[in-house]
Structure formats: structure tokens, C-alpha cells
N, C-alpha and C. Protein backbone atom coordinates (compact mmCIF):
# COMPACT_ATOMS: atom_id res chain seq x y z
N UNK A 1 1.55 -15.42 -3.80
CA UNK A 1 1.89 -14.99 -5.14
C UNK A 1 0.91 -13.94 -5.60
N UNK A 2 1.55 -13.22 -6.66
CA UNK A 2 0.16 -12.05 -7.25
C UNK A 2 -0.89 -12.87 -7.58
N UNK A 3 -1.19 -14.00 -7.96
CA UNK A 3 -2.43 -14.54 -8.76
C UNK A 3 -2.72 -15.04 -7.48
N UNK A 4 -2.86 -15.08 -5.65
CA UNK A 4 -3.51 -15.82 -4.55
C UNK A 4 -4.29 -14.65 -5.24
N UNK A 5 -5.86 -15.43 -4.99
CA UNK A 5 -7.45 -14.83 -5.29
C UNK A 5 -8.33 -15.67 -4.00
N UNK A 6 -8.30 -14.50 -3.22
CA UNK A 6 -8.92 -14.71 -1.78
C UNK A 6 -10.30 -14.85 -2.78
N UNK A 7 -11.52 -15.00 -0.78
CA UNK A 7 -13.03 -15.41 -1.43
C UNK A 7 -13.57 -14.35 -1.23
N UNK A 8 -14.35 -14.06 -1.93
CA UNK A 8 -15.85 -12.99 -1.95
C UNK A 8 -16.26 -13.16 -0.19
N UNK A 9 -17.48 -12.31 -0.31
CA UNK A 9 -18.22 -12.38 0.43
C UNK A 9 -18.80 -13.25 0.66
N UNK A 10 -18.95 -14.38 -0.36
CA UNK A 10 -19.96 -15.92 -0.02
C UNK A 10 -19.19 -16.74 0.05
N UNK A 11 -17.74 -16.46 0.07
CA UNK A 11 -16.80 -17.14 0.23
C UNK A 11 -16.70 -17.83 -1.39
N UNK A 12 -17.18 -17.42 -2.21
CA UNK A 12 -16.50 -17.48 -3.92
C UNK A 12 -15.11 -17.34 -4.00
N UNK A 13 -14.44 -17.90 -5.08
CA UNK A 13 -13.18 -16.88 -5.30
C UNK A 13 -13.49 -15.47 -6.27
N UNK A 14 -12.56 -14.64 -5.27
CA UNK A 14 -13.29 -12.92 -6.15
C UNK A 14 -12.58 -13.13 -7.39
N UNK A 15 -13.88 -12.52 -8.34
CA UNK A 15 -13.39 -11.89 -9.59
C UNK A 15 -12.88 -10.58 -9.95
N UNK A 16 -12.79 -9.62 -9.31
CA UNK A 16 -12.27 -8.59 -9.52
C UNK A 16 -12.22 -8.11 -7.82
N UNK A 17 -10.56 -7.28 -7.77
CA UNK A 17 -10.54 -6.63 -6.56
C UNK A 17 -10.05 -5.15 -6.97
N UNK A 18 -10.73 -4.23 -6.13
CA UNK A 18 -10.56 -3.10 -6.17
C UNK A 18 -10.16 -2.13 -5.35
N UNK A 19 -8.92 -1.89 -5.56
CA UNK A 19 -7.76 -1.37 -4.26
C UNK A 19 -8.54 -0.19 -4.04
N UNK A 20 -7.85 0.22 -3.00
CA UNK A 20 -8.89 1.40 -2.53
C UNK A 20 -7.56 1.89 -1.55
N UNK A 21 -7.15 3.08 -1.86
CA UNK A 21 -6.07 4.02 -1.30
C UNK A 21 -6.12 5.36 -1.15
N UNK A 22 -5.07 5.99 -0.60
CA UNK A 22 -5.10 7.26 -0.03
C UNK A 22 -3.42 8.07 -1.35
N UNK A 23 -4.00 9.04 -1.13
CA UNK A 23 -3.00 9.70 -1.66
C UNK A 23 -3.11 11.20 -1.35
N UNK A 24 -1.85 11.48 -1.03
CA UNK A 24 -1.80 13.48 -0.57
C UNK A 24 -2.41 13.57 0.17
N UNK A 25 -3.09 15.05 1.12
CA UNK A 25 -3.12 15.15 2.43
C UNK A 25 -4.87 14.77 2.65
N UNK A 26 -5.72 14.87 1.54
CA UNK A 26 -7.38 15.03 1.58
C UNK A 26 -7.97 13.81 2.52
N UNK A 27 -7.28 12.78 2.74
CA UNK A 27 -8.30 12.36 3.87
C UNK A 27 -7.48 12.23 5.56
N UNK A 28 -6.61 13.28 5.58
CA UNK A 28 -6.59 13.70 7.04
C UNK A 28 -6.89 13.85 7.81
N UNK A 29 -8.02 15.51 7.32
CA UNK A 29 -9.35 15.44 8.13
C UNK A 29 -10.11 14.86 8.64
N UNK A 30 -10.47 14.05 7.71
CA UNK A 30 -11.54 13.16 8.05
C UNK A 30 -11.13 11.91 9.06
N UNK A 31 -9.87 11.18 8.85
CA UNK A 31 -9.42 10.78 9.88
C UNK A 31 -9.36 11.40 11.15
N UNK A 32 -8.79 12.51 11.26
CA UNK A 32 -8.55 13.17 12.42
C UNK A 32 -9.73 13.91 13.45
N UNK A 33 -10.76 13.38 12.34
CA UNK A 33 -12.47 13.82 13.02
C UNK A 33 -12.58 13.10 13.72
N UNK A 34 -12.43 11.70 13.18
CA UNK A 34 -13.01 10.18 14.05
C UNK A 34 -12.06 9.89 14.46
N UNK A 35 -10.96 9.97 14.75
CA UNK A 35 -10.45 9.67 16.36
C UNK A 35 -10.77 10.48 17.04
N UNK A 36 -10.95 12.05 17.15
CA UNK A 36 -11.45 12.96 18.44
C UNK A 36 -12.53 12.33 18.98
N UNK A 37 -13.53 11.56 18.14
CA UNK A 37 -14.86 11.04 18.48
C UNK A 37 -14.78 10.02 19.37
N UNK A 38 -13.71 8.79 18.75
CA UNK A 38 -13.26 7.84 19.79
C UNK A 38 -13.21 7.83 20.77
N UNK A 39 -13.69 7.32 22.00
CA UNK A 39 -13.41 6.84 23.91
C UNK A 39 -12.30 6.86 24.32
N UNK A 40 -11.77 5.93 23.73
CA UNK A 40 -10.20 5.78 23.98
C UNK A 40 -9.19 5.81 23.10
N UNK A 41 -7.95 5.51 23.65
CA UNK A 41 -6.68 5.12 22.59
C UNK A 41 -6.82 3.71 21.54
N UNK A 42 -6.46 4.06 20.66
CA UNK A 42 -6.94 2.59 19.45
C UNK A 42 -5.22 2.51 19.25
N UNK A 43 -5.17 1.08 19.33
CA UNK A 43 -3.80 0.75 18.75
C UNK A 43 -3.49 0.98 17.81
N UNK A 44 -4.55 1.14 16.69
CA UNK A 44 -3.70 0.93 15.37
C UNK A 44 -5.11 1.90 14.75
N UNK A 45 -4.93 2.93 14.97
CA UNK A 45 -6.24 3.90 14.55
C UNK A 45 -6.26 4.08 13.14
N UNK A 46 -5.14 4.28 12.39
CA UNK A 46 -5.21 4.71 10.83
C UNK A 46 -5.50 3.63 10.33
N UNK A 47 -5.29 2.34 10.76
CA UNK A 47 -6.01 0.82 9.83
C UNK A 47 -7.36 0.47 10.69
N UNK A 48 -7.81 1.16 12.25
CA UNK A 48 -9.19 0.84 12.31
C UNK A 48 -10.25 1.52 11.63
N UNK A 49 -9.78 3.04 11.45
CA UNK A 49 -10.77 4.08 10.81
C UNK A 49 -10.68 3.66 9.25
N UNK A 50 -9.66 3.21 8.90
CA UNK A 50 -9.40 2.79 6.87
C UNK A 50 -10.73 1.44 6.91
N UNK A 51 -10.42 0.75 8.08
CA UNK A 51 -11.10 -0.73 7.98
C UNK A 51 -12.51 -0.30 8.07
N UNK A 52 -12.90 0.28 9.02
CA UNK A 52 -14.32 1.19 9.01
C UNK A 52 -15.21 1.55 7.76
N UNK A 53 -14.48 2.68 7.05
CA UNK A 53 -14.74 2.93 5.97
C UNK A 53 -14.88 1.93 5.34
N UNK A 54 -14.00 1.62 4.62
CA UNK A 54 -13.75 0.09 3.76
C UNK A 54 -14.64 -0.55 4.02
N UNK A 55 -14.91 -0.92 4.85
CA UNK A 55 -16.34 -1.89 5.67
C UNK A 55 -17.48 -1.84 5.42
N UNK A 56 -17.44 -0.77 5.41
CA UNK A 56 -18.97 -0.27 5.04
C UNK A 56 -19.30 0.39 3.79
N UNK A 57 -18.22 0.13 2.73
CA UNK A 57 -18.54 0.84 1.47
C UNK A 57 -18.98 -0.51 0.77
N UNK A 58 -17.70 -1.78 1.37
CA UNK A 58 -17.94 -2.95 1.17
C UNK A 58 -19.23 -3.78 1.07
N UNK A 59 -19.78 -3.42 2.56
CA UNK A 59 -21.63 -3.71 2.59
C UNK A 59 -22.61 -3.25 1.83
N UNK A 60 -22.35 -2.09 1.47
CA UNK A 60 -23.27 -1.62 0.43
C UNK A 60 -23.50 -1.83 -0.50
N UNK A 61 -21.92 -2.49 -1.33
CA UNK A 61 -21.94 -2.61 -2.67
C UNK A 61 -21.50 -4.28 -2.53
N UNK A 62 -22.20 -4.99 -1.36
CA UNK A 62 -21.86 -6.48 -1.26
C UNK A 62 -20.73 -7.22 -1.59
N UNK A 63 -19.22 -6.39 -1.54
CA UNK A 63 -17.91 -6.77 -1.62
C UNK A 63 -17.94 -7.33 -0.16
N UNK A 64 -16.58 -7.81 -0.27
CA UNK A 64 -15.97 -8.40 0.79
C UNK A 64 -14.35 -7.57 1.16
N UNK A 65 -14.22 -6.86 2.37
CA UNK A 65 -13.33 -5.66 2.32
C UNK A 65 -12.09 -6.13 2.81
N UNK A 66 -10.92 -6.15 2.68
CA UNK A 66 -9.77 -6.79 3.04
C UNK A 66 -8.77 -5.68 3.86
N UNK A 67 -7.56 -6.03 4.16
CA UNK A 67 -6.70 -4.64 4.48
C UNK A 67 -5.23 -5.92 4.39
N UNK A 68 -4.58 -4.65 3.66
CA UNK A 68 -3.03 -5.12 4.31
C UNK A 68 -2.18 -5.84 5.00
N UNK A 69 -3.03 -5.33 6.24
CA UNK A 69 -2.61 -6.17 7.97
C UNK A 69 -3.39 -7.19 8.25
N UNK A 70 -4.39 -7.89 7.31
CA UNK A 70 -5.15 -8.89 7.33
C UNK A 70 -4.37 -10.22 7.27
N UNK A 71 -4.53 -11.24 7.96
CA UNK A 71 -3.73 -12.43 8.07
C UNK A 71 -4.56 -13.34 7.57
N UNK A 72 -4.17 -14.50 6.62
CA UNK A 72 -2.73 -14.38 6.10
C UNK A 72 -2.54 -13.38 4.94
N UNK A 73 -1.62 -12.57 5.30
CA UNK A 73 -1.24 -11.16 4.08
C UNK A 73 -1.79 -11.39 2.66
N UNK A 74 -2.15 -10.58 2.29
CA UNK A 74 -2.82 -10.60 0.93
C UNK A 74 -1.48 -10.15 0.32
N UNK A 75 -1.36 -10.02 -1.20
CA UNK A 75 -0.36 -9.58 -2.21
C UNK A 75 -0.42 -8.50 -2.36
N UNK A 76 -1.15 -7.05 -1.91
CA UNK A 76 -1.34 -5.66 -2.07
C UNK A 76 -0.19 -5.23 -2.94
N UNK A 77 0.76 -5.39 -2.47
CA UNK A 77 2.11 -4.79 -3.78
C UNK A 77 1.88 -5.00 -4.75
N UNK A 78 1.63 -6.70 -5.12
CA UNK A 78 1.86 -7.27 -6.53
C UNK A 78 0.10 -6.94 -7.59
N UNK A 79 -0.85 -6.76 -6.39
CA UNK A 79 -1.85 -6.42 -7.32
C UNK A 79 -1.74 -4.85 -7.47
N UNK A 80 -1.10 -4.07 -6.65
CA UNK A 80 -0.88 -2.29 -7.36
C UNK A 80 0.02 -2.45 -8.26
N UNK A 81 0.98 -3.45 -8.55
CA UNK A 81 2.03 -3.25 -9.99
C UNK A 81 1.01 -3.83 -10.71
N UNK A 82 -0.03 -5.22 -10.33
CA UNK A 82 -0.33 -4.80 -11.95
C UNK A 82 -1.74 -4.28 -11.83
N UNK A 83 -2.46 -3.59 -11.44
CA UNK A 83 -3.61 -2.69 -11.41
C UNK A 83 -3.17 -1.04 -12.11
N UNK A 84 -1.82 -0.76 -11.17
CA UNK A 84 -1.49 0.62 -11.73
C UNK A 84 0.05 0.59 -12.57
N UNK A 85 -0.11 -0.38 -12.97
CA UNK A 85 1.66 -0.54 -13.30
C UNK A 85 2.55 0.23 -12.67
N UNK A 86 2.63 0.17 -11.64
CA UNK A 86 3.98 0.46 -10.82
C UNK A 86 5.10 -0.46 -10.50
N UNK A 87 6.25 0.32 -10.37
CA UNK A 87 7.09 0.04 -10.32
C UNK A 87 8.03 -0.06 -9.13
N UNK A 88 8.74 -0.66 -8.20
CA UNK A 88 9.40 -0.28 -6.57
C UNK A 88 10.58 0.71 -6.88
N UNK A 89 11.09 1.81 -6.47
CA UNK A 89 11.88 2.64 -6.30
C UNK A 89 13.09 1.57 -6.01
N UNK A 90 13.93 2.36 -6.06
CA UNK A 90 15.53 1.63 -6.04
C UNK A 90 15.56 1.21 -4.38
N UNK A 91 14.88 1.71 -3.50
CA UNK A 91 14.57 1.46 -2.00
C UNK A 91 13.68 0.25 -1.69
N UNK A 92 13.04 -0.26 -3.15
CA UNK A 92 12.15 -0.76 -2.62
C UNK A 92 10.74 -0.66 -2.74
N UNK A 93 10.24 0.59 -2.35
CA UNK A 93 9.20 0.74 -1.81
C UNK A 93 8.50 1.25 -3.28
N UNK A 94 6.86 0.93 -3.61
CA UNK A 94 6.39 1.37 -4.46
C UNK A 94 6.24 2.97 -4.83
N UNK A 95 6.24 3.47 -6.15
CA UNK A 95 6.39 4.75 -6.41
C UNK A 95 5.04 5.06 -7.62
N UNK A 96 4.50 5.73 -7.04
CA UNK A 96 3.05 5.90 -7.48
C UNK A 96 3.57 7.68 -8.83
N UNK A 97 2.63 7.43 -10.20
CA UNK A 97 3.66 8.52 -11.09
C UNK A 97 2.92 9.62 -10.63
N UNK A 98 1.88 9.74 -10.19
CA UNK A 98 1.91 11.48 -9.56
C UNK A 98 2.18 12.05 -8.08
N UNK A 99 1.77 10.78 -7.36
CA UNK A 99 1.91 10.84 -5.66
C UNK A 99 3.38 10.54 -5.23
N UNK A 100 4.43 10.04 -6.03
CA UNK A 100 5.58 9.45 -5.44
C UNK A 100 5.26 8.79 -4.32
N UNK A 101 5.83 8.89 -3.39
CA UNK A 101 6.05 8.00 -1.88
C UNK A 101 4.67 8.19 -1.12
N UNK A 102 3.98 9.63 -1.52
CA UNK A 102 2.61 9.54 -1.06
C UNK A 102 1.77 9.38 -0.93
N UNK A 103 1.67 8.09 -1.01
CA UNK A 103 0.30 7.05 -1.37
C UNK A 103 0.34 5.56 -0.57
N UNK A 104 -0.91 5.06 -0.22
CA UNK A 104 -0.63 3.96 0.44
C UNK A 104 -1.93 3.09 -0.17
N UNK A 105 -1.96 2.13 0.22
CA UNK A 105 -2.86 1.07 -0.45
C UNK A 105 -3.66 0.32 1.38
N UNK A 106 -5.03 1.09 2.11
CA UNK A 106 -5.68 0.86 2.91
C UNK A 106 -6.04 -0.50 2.99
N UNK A 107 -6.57 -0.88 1.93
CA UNK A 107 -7.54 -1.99 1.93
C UNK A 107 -8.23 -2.32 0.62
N UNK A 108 -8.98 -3.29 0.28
CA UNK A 108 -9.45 -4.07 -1.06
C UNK A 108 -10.91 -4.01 -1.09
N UNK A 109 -11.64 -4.10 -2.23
CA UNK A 109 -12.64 -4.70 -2.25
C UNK A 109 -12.81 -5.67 -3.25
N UNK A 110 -13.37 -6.80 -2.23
CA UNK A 110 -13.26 -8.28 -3.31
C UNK A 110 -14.67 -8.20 -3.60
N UNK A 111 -15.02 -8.45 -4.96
CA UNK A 111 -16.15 -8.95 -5.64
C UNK A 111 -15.73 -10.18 -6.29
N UNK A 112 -17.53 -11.24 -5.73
CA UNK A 112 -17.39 -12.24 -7.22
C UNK A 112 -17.38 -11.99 -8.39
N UNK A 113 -17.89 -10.93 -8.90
CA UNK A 113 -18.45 -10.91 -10.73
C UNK A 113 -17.65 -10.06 -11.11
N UNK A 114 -17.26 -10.52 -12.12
CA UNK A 114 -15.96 -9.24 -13.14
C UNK A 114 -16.87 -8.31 -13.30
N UNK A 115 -15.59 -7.66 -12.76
CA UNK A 115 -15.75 -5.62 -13.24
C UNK A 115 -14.83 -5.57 -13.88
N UNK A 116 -15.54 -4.56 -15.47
CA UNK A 116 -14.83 -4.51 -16.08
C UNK A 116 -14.18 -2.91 -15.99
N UNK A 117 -12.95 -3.30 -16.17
CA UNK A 117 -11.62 -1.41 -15.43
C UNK A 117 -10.97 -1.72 -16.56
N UNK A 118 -10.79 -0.57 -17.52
CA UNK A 118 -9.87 -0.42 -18.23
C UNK A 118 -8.25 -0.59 -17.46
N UNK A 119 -7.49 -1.33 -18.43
CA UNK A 119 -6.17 -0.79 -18.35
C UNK A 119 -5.38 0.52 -18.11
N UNK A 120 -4.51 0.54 -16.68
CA UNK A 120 -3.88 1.90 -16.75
C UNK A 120 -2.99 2.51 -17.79
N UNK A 121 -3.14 3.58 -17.80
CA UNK A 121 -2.01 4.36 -19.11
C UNK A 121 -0.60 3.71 -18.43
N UNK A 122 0.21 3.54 -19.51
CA UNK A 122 1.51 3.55 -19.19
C UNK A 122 2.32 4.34 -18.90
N UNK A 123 2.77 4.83 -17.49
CA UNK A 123 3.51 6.16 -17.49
C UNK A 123 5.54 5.95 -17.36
N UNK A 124 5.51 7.16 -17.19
CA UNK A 124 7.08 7.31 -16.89
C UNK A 124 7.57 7.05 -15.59
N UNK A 125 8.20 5.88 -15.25
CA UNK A 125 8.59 5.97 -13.49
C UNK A 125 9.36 7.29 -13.42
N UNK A 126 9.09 7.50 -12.01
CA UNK A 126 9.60 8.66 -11.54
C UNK A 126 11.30 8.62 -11.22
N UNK A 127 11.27 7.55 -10.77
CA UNK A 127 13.03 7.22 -10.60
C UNK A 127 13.89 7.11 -11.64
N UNK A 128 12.82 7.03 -13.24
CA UNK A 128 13.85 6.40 -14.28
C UNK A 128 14.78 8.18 -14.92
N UNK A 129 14.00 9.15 -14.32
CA UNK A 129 14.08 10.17 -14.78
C UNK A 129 15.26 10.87 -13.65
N UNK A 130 15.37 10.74 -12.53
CA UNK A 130 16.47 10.74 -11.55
C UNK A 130 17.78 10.33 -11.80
N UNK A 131 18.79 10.80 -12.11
CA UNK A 131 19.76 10.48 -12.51
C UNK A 131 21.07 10.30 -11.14
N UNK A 132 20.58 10.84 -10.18
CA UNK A 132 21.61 11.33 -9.08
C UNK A 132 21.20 10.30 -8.55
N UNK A 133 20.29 9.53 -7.83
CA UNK A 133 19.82 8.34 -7.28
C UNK A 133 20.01 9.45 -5.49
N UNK A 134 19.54 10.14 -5.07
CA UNK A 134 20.12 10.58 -4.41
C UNK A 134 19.35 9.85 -2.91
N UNK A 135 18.22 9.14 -3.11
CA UNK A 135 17.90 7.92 -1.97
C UNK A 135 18.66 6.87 -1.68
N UNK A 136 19.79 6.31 -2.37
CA UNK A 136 20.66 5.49 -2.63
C UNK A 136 21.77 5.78 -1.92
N UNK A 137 21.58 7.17 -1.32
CA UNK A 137 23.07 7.73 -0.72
C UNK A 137 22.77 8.63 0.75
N UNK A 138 21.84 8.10 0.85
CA UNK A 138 21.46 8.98 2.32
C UNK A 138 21.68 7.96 3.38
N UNK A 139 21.79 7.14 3.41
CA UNK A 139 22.30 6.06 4.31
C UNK A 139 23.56 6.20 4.79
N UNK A 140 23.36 6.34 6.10
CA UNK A 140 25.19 6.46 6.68
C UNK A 140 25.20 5.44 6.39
N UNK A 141 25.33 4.49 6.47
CA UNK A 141 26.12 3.09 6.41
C UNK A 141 26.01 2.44 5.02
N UNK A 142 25.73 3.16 3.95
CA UNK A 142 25.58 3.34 2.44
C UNK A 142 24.71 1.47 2.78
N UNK A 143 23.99 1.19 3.05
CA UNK A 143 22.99 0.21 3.01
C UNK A 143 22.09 -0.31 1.63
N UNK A 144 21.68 0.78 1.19
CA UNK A 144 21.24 0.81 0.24
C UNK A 144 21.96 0.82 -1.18
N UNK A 145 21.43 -0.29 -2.50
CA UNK A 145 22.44 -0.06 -3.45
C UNK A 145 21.61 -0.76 -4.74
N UNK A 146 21.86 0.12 -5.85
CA UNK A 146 21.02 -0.32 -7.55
C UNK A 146 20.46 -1.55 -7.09
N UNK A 147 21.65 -2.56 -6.76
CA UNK A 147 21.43 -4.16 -6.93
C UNK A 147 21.20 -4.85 -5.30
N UNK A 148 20.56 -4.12 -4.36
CA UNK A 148 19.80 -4.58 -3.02
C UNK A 148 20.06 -3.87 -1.83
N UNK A 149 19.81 -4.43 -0.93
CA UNK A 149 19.51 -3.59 0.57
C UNK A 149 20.54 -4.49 1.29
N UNK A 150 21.56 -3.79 2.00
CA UNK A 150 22.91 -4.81 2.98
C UNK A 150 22.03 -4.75 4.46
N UNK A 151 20.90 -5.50 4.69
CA UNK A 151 20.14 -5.52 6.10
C UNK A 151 21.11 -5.54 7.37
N UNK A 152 22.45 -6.26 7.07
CA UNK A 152 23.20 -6.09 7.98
C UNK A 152 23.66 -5.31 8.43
N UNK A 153 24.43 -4.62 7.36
CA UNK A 153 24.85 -3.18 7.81
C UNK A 153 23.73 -2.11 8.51
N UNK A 154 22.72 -2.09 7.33
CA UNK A 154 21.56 -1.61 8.27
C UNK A 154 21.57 -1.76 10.01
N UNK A 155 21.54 -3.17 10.35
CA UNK A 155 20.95 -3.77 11.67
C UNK A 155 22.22 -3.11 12.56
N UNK A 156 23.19 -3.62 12.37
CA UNK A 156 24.46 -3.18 13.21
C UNK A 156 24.42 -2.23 13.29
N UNK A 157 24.09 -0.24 12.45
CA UNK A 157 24.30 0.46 12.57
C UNK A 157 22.85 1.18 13.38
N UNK A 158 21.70 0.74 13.36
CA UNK A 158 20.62 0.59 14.25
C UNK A 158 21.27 0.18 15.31
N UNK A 159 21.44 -1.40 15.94
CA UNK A 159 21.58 -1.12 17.25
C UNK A 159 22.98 -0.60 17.98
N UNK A 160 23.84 0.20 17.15
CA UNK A 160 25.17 0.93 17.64
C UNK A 160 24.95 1.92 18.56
N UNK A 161 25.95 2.47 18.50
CA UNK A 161 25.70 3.91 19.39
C UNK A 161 25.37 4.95 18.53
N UNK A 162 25.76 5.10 17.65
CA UNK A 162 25.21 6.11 16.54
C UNK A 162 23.60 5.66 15.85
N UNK A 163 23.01 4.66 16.06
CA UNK A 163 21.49 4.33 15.33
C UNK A 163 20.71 4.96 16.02
């Protein structure tokens, strides 16, 4: 649920977590430095180099650093709706009001002791202003719809001859 409150670093329950994400193209580079540096192939390089970072911003400032792909799954969605009040696009997927689709949520930092973060401004979703819905209609197999996702149709038209 949004209110699971993993433990600190001393294994407390955290009092404040502080998402920590990417948005637009600015940390590319820097990714794309440290894998050239890397030995080998990394399975999952954009969540080892995020976890890296994260890791060690974490140590410094004695958080406890989480990610996404951490088991058992943390709530990352439900704490960016209410950290940044966002909202999921008619697809689903969260819609950030200046980045749209281009933004992702890396990893957390859990602290025991409240930090105090103002409340985000309340903005305008980006979809409410879209009138054509025109993500709603790019689906050959019209899958997508206002009131949910037909996974079936989806699945069947994936493993067809046309998916």
C-alpha cells in the first residue's frame, strides 16, 4: 500500500523518503561514461549505475537507498502521486507536468528523522488538456480505453502473426 514505510538504515521505520529521479536527457552522459569504464556486460546497467549513485549519496547523508527493482517492491508510484501529485495518463503510466513520459523514479532515500519538504504546487495534468486522447488510439487492436487496458486483446495480438 502507499503508507508500507520500509526501515532506515538502523532498521527504524523511515520518516521521510526522498525520491530521487531522472528527467530529460542530462544524466546520459554521465551514465554512458561509467559503463565505457565497466569490464564487462552488466545485466541491468541503468539500475546498477542509478543504484551506485544512490548508494553513495545515501552513505553520506546516512539514508538508507532503495530502488524500484528492490524486492519486496516498494510503492514508488503511490509515493510520486503523493510527493508530486501526479496523476497516471489514460495508459496508465505516470505523467510528470513538465517532463511528460520523460521521467523515471531510480531509487529512494529513506531517512529516520522528518524532513521537512514543502508541499508540491498543484498543477494542470497534461492529459486533462488533450482532448483527442490520441494514446488511446494507437493500438491496432484498440486495447487501450478511458475505462482500462483489454490485456487480452493486447496478448493475442502480441503473440499473432502481426505482433
Amino acid at each position: 500500500s502507499q503508507d508500507t514505510v520500509p526501515a532506515g538504515r538502523s532498521g527504524m521505520p523511515a520518516r521521510s523518503i526522498l525520491l530521487v529521479g531522472q528527467a530529460g536527457a542530462a544524466p546520459w552522459p554521465h551514465f554512458l561514461r561509467w559503463q565505457e569504464r565497466q569490464p564487462q556486460a552488466i545485466a541491468n546497467p541503468l539500475d546498477t549505475w542509478a543504484r551506485e549513485v544512490i548508494g553513495s549519496v545515501a552513505e553520506k547523508f546516512g539514508a538508507r537507498a532503495v530502488s524500484p527493482s528492490d524486492r519486496p517492491y516498494l510503492p514508488f508510484q503511490q509515493w510520486a502521486m503523493r510527493a508530486e501529485g501526479l496523476r497516471p495518463s489514460p495508459l496508465g503510466i505516470l505523467m510528470h507536468p513538465r517532463y511528460g513520459l520523460w521521467h523515471a523514479y531510480r531509487g529512494a532515500l529513506l531517512f529516520e528523522e522528518t524532513i521537512s519538504i514543502p508541499e508540491a504546487d498543484a498543477t494542470l495534468h497534461l492529459c486533462d488538456a488533450c482532448v483527442e486522447k490520441p494514446c488511446l488510439k494507437s493500438c491496432p487492436v484498440d486495447a487501450y480505453a478511458a475505462d482500462g487496458f483489454a490485456h487480452q486483446a493486447c496478448l493475442a495480438h502480441v503473440r499473432g502473426a502481426d505482433g
